[in-house]
Protein backbone atom coordinates (compact mmCIF):
# COMPACT_ATOMS: atom_id res chain seq x y z
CA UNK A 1 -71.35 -22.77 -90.28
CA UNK A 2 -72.19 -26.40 -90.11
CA UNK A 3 -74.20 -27.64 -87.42
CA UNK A 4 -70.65 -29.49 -85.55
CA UNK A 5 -68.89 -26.34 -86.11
CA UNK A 6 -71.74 -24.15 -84.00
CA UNK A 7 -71.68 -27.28 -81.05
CA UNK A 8 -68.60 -27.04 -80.91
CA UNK A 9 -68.00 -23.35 -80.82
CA UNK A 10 -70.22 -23.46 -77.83
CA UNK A 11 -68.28 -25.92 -76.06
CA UNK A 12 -65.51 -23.39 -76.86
CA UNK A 13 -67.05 -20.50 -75.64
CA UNK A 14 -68.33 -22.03 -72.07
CA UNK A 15 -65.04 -23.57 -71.55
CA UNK A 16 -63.47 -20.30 -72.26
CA UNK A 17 -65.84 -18.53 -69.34
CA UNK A 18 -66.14 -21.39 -66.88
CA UNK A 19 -62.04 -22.00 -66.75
CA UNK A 20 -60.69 -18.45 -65.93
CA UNK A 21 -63.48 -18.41 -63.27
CA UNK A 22 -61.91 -21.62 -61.59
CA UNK A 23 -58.35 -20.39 -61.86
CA UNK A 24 -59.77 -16.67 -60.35
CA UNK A 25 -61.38 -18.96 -57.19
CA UNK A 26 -57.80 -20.52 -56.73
CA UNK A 27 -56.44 -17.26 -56.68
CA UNK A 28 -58.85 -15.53 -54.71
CA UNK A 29 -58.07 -18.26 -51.97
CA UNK A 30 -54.32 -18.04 -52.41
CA UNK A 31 -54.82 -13.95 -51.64
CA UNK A 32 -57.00 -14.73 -48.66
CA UNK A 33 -53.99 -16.97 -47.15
CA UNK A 34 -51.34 -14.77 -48.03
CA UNK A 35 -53.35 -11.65 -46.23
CA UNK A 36 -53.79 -13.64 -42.96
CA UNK A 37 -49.90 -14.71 -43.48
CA UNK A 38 -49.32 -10.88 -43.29
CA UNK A 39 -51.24 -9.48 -40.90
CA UNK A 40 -49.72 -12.07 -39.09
CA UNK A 41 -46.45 -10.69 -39.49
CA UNK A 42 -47.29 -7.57 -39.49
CA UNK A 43 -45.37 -4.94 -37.47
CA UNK A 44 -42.25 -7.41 -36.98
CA UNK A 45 -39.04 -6.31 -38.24
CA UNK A 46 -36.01 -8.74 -38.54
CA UNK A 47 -32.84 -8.82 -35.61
CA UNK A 48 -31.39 -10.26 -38.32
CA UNK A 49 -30.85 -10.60 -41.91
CA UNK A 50 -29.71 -14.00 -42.80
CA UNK A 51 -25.78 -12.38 -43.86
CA UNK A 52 -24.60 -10.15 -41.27
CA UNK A 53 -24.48 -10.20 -37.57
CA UNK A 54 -24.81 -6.32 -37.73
CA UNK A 55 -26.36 -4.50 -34.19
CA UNK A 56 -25.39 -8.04 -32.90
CA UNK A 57 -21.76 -8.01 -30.14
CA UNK A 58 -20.09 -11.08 -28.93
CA UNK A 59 -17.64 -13.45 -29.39
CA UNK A 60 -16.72 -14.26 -32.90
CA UNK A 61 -15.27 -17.73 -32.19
CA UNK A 62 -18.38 -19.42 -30.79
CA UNK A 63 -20.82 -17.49 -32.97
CA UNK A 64 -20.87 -17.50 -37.09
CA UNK A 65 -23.67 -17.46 -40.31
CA UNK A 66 -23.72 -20.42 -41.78
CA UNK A 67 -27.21 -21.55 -44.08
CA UNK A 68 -28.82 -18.17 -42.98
CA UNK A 69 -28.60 -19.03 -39.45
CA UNK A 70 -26.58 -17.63 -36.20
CA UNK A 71 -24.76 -20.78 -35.41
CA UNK A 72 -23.51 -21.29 -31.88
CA UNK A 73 -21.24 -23.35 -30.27
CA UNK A 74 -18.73 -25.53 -32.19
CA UNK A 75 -18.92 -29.83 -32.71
CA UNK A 76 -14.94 -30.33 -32.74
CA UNK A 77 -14.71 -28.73 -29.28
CA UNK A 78 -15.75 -28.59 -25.71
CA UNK A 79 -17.14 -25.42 -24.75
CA UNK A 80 -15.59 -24.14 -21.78
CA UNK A 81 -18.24 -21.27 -20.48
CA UNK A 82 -21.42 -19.86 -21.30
CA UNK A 83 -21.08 -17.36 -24.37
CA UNK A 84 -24.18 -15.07 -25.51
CA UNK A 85 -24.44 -13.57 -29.00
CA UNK A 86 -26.65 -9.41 -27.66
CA UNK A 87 -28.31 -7.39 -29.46
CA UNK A 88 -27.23 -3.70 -29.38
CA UNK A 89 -30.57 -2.24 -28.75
CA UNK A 90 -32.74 -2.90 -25.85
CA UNK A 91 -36.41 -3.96 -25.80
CA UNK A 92 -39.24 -3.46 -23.08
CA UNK A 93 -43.01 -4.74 -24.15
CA UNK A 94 -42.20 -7.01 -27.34
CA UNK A 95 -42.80 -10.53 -29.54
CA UNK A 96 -40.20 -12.09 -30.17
CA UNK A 97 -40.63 -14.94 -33.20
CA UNK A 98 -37.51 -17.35 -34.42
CA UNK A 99 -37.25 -20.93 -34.92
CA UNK A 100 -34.67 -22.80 -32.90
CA UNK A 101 -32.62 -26.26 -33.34
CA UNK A 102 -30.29 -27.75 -31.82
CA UNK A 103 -27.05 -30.47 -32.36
CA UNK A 104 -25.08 -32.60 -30.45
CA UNK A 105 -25.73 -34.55 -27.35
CA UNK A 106 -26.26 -32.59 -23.59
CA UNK A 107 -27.05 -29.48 -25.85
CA UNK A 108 -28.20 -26.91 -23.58
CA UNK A 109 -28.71 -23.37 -25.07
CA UNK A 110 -31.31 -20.41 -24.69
CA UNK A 111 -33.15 -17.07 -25.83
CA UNK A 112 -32.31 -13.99 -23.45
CA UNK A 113 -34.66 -11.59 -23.07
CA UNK A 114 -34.97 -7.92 -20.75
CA UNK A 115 -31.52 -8.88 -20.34
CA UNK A 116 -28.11 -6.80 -19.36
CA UNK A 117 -24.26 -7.72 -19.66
CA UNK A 118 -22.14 -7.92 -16.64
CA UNK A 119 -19.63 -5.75 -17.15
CA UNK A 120 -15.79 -7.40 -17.63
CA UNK A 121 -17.33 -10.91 -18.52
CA UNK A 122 -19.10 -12.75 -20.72
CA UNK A 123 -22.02 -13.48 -19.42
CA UNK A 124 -25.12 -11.75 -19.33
CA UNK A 125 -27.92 -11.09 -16.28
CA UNK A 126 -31.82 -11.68 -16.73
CA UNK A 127 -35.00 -13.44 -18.25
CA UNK A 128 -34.30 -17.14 -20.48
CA UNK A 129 -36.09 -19.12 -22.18
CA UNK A 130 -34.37 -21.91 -21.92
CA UNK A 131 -33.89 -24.57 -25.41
CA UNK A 132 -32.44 -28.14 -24.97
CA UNK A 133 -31.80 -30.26 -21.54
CA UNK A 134 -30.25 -30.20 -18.37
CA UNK A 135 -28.77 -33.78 -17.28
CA UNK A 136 -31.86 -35.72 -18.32
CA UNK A 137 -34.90 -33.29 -18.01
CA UNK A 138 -35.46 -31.53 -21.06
CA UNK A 139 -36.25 -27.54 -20.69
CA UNK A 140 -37.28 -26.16 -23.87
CA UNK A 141 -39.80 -23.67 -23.52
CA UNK A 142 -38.87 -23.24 -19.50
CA UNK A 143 -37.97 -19.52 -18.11
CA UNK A 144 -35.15 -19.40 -16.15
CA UNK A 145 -33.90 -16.23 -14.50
CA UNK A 146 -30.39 -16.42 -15.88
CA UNK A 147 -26.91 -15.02 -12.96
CA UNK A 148 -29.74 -13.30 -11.08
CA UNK A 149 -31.88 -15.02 -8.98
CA UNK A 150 -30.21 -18.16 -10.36
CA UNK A 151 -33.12 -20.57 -10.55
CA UNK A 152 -36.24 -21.96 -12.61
CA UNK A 153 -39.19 -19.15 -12.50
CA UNK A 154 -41.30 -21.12 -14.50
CA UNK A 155 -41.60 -24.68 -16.61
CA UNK A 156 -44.26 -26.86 -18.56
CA UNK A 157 -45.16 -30.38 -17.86
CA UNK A 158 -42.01 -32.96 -19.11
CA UNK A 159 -45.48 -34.71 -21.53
CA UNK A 160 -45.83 -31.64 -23.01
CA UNK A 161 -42.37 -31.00 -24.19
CA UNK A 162 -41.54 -34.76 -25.44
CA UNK A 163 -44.52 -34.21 -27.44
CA UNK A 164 -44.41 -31.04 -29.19
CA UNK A 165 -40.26 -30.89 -29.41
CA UNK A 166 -39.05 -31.84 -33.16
CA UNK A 167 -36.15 -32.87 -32.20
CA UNK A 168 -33.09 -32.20 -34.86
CA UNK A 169 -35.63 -29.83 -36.34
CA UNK A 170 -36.26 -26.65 -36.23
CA UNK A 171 -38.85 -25.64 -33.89
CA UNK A 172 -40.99 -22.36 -33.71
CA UNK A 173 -40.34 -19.94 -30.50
CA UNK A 174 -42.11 -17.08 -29.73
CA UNK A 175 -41.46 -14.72 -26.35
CA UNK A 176 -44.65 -12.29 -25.55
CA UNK A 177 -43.55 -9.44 -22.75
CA UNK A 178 -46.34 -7.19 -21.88
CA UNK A 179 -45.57 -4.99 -18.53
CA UNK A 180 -45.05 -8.28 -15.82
CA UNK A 181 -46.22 -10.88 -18.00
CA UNK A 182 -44.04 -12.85 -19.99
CA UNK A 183 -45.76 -15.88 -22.03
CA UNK A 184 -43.35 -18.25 -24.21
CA UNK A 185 -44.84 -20.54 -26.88
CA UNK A 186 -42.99 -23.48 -28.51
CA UNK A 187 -44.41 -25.08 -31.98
CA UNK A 188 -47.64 -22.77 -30.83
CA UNK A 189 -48.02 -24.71 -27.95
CA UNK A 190 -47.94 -21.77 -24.87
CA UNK A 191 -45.13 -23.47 -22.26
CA UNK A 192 -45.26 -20.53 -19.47
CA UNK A 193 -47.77 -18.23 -18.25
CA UNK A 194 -45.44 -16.00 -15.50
CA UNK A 195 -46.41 -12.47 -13.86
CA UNK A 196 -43.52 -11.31 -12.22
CA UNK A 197 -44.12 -9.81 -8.43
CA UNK A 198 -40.73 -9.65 -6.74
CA UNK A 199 -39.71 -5.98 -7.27
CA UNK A 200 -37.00 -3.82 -9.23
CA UNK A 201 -36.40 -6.77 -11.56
CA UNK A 202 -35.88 -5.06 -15.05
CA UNK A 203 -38.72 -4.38 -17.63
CA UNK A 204 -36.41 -4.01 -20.20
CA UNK A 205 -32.92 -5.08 -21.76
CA UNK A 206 -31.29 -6.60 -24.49
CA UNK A 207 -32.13 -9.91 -26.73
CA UNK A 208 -29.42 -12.71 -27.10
CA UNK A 209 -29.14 -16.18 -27.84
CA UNK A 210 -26.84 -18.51 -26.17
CA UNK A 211 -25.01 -21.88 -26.16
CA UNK A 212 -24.07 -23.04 -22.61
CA UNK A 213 -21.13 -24.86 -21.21
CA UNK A 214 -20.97 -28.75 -21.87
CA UNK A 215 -20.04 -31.49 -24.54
CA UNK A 216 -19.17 -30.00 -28.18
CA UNK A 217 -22.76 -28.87 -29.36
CA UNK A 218 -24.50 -26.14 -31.63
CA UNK A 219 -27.69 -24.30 -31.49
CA UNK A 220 -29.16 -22.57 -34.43
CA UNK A 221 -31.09 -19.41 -34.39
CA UNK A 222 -32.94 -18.63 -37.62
CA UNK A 223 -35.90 -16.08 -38.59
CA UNK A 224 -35.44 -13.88 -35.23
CA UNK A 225 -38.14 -11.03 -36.07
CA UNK A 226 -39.34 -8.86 -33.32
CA UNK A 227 -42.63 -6.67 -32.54
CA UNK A 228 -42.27 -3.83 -30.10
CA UNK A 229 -45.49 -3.67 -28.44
């Protein structure tokens, strides 16, 4: 072996040691993220799979799939009343994760939570966390207490909203209930901190998403994954 050949068999040979170590450091980090990413998530199982609205009930005209997404409301149309798209099961202590958007001008819409249907109609009674705007004011991440008590429990600062809200985006959502204490976070941004204290007001009920009365609008409901707690 000349004396080239041995140089550059060494070059070969550190080159050959030093490489798979970077690519192993790359992949050690990728591991690390992907572990947080889980434990994250972990303990959440999906309301809903993307396909089917199966252990979902409510009216078939104003709710459909479309992209992997419950789609309420309709653009070609007015929509005449509130409709609400339940889940089957019922839910006490919980976290409730989804992302939320919404289309059309005057789009007012909403998450339902500890939540019961009134018999004979279709609307339902209880917690909401309310998406989109009312007139003017905008009311994402607001809790409104929804044919009960008929009036805004809780709401974050009008700054905070216009600066967090992606509008014609999708925006994260996440409902924490824990006994009377009910936090709501939009885009990770926590929008109400509310302890209930008026008695017999239920602990537990359905989920449901919504699309309120008003101009021809849609909200979309995507990633709904829930954590009984």
């Amino acid at each position: 072996m000349t004396t080239n050949d041995r140089s550059l068999w060494f070059v070969l040979a550190l080159t050959s040691v030093a490489y798979p170590s970077f690519v192993s450091g790359q992949e050690s980090n990728a591991v690390e993220k992907s572990k947080v990413s889980q434990e994250k998530e972990e303990g959440f199982l999906p309301l809903f799979d993307g396909k089917l609205l199966t252990n979902w009930e409510g009216n078939a005209y104003w709710f459909r799939v479309e992209e992997r997404a419950i789609v309420a409301g309709r653009l070609d149309e007015k929509i005449p009343m509130n409709y609400f798209l339940c889940t089957t099961r019922k839910y006490g202590d919980f976290e409730l994760r989804l992302q939320v958007k919404t289309i059309g001008e005057g789009v007012n819409a909403g998450i339902q939570f500890r939540t019961r249907r009134i018999p004979g109609s279709e609307e339902v009674s209880g917690y909401q966390a309310d998406v989109g705007g009312v007139g003017q004011e905008m009311v994402w991440g607001a809790l409104y207490d929804e044919s009960r008590r008929r009036k805004m429990l809780a709401k974050p600062e009008a700054e905070l909203i216009e600066r967090i809200v992606k509008k014609d985006d999708w925006n994260d959502y996440t409902i924490r209930c824990i006994g009377k204490k009910i936090e709501i976070f939009v885009n990770n941004e926590k929008t109400v901190d509310y302890t209930e204290t008026e008695p017999g007001i239920d602990t537990d009920g359905i989920i449901a998403v919504q699309i309120h009365s008003g101009p021809p609008s849609e909200a979309w409901y995507r990633n709904l994954r829930v954590k009984p707690l």
